[in-house]
PDB file of N, CA and C in Angstrom:
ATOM      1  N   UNK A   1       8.583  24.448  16.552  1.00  0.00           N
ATOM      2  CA  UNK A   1       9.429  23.291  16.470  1.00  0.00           C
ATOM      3  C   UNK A   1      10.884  23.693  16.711  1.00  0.00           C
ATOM      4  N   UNK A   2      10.993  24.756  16.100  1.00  0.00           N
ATOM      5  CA  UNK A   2      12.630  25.012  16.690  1.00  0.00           C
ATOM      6  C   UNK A   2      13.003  25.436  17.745  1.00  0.00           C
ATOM      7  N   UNK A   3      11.917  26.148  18.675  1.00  0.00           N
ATOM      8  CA  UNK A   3      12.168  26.455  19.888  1.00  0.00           C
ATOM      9  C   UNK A   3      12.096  25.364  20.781  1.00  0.00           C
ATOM     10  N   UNK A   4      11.754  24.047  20.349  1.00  0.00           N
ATOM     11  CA  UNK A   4      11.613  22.908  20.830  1.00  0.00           C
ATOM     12  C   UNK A   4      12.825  22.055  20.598  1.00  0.00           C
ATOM     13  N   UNK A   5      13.322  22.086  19.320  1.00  0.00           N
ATOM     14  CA  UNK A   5      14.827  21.460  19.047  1.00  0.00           C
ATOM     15  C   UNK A   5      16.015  22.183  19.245  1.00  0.00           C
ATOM     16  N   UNK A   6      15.777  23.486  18.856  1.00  0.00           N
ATOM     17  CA  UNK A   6      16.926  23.593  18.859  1.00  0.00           C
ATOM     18  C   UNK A   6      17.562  23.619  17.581  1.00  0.00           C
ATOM     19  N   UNK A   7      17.080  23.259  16.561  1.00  0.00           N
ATOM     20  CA  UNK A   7      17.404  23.134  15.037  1.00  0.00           C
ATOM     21  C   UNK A   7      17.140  24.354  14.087  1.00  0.00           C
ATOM     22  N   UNK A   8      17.428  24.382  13.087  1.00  0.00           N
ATOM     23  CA  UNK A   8      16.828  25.326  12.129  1.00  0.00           C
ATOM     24  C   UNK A   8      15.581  24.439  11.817  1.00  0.00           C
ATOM     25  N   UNK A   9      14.209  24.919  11.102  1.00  0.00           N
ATOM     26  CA  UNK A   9      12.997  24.270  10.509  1.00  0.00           C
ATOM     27  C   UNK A   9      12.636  25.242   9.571  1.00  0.00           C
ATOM     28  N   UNK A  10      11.902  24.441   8.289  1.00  0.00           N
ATOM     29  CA  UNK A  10      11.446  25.172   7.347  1.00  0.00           C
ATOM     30  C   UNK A  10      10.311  24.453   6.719  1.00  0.00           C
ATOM     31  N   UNK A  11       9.452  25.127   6.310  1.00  0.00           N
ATOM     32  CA  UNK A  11       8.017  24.503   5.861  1.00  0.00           C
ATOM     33  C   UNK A  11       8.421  25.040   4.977  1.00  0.00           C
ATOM     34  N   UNK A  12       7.638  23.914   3.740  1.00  0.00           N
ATOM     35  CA  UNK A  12       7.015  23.377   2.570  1.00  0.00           C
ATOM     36  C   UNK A  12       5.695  24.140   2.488  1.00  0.00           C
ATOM     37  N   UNK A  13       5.640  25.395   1.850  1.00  0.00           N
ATOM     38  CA  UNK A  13       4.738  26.052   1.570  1.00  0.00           C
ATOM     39  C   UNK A  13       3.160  25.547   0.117  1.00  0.00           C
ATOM     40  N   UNK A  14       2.160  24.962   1.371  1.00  0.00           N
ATOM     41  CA  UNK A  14       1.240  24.349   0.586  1.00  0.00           C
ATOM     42  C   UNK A  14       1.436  22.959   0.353  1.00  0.00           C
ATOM     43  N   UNK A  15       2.765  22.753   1.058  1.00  0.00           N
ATOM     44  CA  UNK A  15       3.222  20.477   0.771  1.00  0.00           C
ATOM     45  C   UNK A  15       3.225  20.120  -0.705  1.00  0.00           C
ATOM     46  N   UNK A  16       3.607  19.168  -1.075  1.00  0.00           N
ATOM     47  CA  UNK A  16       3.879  18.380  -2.214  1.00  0.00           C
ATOM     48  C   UNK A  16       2.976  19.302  -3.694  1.00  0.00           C
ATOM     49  N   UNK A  17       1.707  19.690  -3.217  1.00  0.00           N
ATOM     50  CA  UNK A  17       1.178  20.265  -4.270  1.00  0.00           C
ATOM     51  C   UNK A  17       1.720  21.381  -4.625  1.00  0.00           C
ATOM     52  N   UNK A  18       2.001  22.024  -3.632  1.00  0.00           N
ATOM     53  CA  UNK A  18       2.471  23.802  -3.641  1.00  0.00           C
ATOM     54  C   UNK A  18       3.860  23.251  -4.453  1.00  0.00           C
ATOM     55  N   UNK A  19       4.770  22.500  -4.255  1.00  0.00           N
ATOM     56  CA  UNK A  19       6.118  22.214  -5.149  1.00  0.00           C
ATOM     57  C   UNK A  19       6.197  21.809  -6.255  1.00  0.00           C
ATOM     58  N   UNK A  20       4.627  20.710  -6.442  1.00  0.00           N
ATOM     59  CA  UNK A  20       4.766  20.195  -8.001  1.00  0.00           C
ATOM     60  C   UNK A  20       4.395  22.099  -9.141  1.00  0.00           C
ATOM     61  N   UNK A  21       3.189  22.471  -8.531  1.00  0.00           N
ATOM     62  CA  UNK A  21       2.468  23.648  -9.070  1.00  0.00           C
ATOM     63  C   UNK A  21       3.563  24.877  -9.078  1.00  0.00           C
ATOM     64  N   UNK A  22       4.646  24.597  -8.277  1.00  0.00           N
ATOM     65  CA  UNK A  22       6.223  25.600  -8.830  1.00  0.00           C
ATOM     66  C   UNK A  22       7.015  25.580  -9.710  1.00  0.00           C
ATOM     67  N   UNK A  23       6.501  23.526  -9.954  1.00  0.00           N
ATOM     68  CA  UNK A  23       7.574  23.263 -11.406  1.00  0.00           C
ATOM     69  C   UNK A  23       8.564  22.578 -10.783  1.00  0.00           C
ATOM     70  N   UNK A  24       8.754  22.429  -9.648  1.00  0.00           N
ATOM     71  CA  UNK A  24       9.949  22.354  -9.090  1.00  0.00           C
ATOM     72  C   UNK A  24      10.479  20.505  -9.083  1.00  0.00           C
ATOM     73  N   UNK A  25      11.460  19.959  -9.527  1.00  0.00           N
ATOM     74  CA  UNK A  25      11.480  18.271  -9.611  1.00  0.00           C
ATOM     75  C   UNK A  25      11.347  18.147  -8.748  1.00  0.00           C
ATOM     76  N   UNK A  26      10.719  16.290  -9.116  1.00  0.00           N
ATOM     77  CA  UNK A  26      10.524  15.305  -7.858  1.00  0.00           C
ATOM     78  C   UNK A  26      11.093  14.314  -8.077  1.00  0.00           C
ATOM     79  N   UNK A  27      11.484  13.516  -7.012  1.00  0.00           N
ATOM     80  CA  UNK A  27      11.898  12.003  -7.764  1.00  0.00           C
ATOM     81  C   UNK A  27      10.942  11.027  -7.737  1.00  0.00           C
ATOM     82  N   UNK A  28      11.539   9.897  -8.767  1.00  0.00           N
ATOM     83  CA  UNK A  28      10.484   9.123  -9.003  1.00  0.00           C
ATOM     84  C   UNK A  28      11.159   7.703  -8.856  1.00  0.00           C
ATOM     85  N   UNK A  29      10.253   6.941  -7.687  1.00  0.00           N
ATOM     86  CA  UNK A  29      10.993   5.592  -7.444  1.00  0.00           C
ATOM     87  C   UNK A  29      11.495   5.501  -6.283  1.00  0.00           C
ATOM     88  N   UNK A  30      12.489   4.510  -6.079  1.00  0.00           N
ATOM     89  CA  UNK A  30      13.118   3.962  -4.642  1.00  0.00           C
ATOM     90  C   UNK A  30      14.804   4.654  -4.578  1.00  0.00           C
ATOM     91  N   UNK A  31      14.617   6.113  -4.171  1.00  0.00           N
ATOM     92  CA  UNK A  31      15.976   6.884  -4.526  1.00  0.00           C
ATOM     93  C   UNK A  31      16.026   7.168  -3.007  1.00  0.00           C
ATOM     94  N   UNK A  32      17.360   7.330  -3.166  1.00  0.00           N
ATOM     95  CA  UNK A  32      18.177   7.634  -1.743  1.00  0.00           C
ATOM     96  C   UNK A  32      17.749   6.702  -0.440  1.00  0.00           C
ATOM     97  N   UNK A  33      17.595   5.738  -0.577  1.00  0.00           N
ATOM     98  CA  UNK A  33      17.314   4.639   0.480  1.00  0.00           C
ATOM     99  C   UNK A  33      18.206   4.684   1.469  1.00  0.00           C
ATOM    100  N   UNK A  34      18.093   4.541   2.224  1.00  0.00           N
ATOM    101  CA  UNK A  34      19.471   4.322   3.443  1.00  0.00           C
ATOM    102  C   UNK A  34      19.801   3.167   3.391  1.00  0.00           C
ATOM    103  N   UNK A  35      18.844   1.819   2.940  1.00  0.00           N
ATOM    104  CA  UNK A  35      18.630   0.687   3.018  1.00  0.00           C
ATOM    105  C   UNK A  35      17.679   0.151   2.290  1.00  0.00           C
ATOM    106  N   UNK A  36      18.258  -1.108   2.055  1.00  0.00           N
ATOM    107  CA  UNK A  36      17.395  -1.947   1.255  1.00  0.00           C
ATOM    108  C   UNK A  36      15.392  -1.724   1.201  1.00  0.00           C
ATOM    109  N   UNK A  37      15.235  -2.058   0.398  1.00  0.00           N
ATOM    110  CA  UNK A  37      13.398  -2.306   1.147  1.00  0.00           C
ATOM    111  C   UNK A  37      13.000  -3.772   1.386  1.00  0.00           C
ATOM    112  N   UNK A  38      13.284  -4.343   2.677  1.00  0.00           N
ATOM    113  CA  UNK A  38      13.068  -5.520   3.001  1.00  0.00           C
ATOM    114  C   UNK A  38      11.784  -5.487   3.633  1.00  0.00           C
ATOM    115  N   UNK A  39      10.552  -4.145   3.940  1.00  0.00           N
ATOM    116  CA  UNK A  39       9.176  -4.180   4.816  1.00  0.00           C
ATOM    117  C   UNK A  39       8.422  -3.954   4.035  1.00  0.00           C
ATOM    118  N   UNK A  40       8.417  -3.897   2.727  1.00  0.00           N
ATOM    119  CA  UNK A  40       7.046  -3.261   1.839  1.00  0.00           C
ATOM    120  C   UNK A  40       6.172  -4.650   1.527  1.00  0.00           C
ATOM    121  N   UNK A  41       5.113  -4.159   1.434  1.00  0.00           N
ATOM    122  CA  UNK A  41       4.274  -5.437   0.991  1.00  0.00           C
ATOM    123  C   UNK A  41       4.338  -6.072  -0.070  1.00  0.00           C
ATOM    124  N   UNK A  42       3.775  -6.727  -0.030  1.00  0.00           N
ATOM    125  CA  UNK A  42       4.270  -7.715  -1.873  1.00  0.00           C
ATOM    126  C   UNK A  42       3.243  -8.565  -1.972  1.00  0.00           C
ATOM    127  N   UNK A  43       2.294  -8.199  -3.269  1.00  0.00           N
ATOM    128  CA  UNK A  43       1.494  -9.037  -3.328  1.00  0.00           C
ATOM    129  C   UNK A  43       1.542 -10.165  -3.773  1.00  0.00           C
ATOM    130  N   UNK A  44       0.532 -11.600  -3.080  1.00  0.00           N
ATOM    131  CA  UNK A  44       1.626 -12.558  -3.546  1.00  0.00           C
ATOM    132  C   UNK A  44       1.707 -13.437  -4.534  1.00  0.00           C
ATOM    133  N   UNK A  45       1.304 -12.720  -5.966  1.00  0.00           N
ATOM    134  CA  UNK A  45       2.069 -13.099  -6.849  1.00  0.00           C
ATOM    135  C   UNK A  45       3.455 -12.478  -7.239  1.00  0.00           C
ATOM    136  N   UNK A  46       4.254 -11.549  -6.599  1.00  0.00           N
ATOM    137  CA  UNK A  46       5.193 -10.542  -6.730  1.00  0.00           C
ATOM    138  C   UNK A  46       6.495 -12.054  -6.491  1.00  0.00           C
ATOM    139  N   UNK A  47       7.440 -11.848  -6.833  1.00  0.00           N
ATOM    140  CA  UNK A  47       8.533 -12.449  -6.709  1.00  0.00           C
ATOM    141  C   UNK A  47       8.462 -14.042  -6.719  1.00  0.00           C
ATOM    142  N   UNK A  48       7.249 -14.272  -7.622  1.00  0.00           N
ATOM    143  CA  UNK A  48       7.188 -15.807  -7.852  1.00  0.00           C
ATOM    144  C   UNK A  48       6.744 -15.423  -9.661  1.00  0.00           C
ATOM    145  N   UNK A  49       6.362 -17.180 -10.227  1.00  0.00           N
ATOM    146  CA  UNK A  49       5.958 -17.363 -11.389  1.00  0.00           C
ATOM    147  C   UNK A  49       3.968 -17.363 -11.640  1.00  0.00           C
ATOM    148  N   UNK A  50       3.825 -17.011 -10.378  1.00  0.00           N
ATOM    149  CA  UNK A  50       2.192 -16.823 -10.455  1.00  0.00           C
ATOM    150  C   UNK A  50       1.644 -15.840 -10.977  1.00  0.00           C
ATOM    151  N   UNK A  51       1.239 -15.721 -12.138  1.00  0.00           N
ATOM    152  CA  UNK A  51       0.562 -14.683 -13.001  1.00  0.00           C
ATOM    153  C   UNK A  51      -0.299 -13.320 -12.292  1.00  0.00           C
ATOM    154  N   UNK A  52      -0.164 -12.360 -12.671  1.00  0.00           N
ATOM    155  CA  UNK A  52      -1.733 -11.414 -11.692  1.00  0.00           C
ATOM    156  C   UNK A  52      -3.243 -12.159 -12.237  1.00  0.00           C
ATOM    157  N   UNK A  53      -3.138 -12.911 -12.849  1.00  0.00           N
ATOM    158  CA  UNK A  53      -4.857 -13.416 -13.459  1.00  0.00           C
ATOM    159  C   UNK A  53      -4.580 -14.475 -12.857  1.00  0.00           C
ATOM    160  N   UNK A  54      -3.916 -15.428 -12.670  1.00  0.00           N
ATOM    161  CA  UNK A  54      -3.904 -16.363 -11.778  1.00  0.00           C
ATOM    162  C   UNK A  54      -4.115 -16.133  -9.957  1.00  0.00           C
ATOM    163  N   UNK A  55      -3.491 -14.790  -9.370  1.00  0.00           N
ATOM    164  CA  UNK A  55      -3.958 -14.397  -8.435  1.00  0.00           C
ATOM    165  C   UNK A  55      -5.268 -13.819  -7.934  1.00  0.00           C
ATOM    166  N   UNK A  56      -5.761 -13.370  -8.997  1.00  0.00           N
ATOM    167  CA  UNK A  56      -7.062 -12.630  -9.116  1.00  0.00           C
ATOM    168  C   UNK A  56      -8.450 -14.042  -9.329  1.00  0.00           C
ATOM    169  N   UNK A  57      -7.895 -14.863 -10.158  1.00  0.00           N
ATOM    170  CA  UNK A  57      -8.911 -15.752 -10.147  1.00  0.00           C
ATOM    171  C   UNK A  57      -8.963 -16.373  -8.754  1.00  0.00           C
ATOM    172  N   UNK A  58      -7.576 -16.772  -8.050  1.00  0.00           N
ATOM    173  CA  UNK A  58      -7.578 -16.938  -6.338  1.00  0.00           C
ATOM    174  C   UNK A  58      -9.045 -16.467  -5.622  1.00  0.00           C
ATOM    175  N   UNK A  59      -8.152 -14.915  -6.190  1.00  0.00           N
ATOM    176  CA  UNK A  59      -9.408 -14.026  -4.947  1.00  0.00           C
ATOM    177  C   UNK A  59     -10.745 -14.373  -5.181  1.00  0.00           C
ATOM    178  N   UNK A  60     -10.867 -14.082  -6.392  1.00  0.00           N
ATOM    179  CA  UNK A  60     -12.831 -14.386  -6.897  1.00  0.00           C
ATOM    180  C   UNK A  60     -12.793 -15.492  -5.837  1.00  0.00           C
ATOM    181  N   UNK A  61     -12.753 -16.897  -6.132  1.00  0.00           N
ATOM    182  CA  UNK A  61     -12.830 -18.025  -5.522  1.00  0.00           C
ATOM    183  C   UNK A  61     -13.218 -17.652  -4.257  1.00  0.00           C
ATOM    184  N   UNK A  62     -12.089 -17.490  -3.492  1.00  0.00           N
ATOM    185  CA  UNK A  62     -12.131 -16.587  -1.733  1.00  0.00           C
ATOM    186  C   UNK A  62     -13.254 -16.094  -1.749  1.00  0.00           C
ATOM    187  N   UNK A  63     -13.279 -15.215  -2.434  1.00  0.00           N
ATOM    188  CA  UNK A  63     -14.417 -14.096  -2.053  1.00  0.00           C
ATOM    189  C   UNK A  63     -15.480 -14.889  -2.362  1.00  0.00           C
ATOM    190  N   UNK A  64     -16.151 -15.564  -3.334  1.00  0.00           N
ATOM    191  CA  UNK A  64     -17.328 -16.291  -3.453  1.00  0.00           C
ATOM    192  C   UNK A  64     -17.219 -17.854  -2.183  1.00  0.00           C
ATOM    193  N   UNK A  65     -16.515 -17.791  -1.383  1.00  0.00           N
ATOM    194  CA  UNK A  65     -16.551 -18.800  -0.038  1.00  0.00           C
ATOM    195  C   UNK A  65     -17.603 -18.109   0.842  1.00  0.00           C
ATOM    196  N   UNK A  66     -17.929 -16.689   0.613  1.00  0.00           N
ATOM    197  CA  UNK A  66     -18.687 -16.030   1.516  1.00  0.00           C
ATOM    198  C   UNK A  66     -20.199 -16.728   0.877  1.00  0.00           C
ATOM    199  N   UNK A  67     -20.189 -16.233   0.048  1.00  0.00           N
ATOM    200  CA  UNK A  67     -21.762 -16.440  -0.784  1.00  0.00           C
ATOM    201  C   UNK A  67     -21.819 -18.022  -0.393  1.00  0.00           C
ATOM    202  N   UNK A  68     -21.224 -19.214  -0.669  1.00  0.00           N
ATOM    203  CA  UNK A  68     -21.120 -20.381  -0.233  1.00  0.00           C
ATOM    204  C   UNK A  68     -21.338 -20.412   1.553  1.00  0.00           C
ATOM    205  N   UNK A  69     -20.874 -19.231   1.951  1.00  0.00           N
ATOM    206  CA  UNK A  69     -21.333 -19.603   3.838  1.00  0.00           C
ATOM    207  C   UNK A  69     -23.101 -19.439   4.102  1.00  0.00           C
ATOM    208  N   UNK A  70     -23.516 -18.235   3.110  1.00  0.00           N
ATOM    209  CA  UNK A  70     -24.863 -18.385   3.185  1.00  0.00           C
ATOM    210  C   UNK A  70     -25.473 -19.108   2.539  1.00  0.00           C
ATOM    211  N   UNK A  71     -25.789 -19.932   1.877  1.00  0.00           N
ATOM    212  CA  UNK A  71     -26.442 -20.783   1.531  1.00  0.00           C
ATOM    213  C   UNK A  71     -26.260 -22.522   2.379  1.00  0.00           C
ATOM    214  N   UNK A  72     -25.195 -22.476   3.385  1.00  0.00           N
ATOM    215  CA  UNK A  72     -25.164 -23.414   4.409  1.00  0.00           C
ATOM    216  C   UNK A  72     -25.697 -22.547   5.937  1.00  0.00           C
ATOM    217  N   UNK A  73     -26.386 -23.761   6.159  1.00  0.00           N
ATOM    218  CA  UNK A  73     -27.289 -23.267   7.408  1.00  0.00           C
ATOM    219  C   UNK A  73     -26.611 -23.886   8.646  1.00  0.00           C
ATOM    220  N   UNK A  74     -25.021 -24.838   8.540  1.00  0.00           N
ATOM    221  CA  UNK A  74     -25.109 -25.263   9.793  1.00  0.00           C
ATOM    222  C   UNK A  74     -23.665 -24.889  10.085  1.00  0.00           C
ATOM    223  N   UNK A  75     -23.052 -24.275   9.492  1.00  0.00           N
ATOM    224  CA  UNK A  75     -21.788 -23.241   9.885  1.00  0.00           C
ATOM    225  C   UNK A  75     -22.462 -22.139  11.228  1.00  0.00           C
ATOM    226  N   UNK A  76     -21.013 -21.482  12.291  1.00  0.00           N
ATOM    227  CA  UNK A  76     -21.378 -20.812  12.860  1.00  0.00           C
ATOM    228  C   UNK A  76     -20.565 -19.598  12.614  1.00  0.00           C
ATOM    229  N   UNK A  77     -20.757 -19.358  11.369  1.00  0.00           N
ATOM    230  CA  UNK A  77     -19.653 -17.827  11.083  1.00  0.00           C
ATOM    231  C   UNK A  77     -20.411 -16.789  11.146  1.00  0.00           C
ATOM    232  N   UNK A  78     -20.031 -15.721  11.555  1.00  0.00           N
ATOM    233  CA  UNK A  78     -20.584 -14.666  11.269  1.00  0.00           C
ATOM    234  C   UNK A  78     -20.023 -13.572  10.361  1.00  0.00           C
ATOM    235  N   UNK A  79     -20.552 -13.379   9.153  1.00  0.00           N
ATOM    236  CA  UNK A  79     -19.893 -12.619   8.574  1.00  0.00           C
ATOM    237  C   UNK A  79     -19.726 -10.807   8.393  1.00  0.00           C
ATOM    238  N   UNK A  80     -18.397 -10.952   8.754  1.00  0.00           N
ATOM    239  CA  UNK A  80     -18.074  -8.944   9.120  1.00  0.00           C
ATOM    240  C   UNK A  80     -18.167  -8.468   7.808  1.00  0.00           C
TER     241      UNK A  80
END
């Protein structure tokens, strides 16, 4: 890589494990951002008054629309 940049380069001997197993700190959280986090996902009860058990009972529902497609015979879904 450096004969390719042009830069200095240095590996992380063993990656993230080899540094925790040195002792060595990590941070924890949304540190040194350059910028806001305006692309992360958000589930969507996140930044409203909709409970996580209120979202979760959502899903059940959803998810039991499948079981409801098989027991109708004149839908043309196919289910993935």
């Amino acid at each position: 890589m450096a004969a390719l940049t042009g830069k200095p380069v240095q590996v992380l001997s063993g990656g993230t494990a080899g540094w925790i197993a040195s002792g060595l700190p990590l941070e924890h959280g949304a540190t040194h951002l350059t910028s806001a986090r305006s692309d992360r996902y958000r589930r969507p009860y996140e930044g409203t008054d909709n409970s996580r058990e209120a979202m979760q009972a959502y899903l059940e529902w959803e998810y039991g629309l499948v079981a409801q497609l098989a027991n109708d015979g004149t839908h043309g879904f196919t289910v993935l």
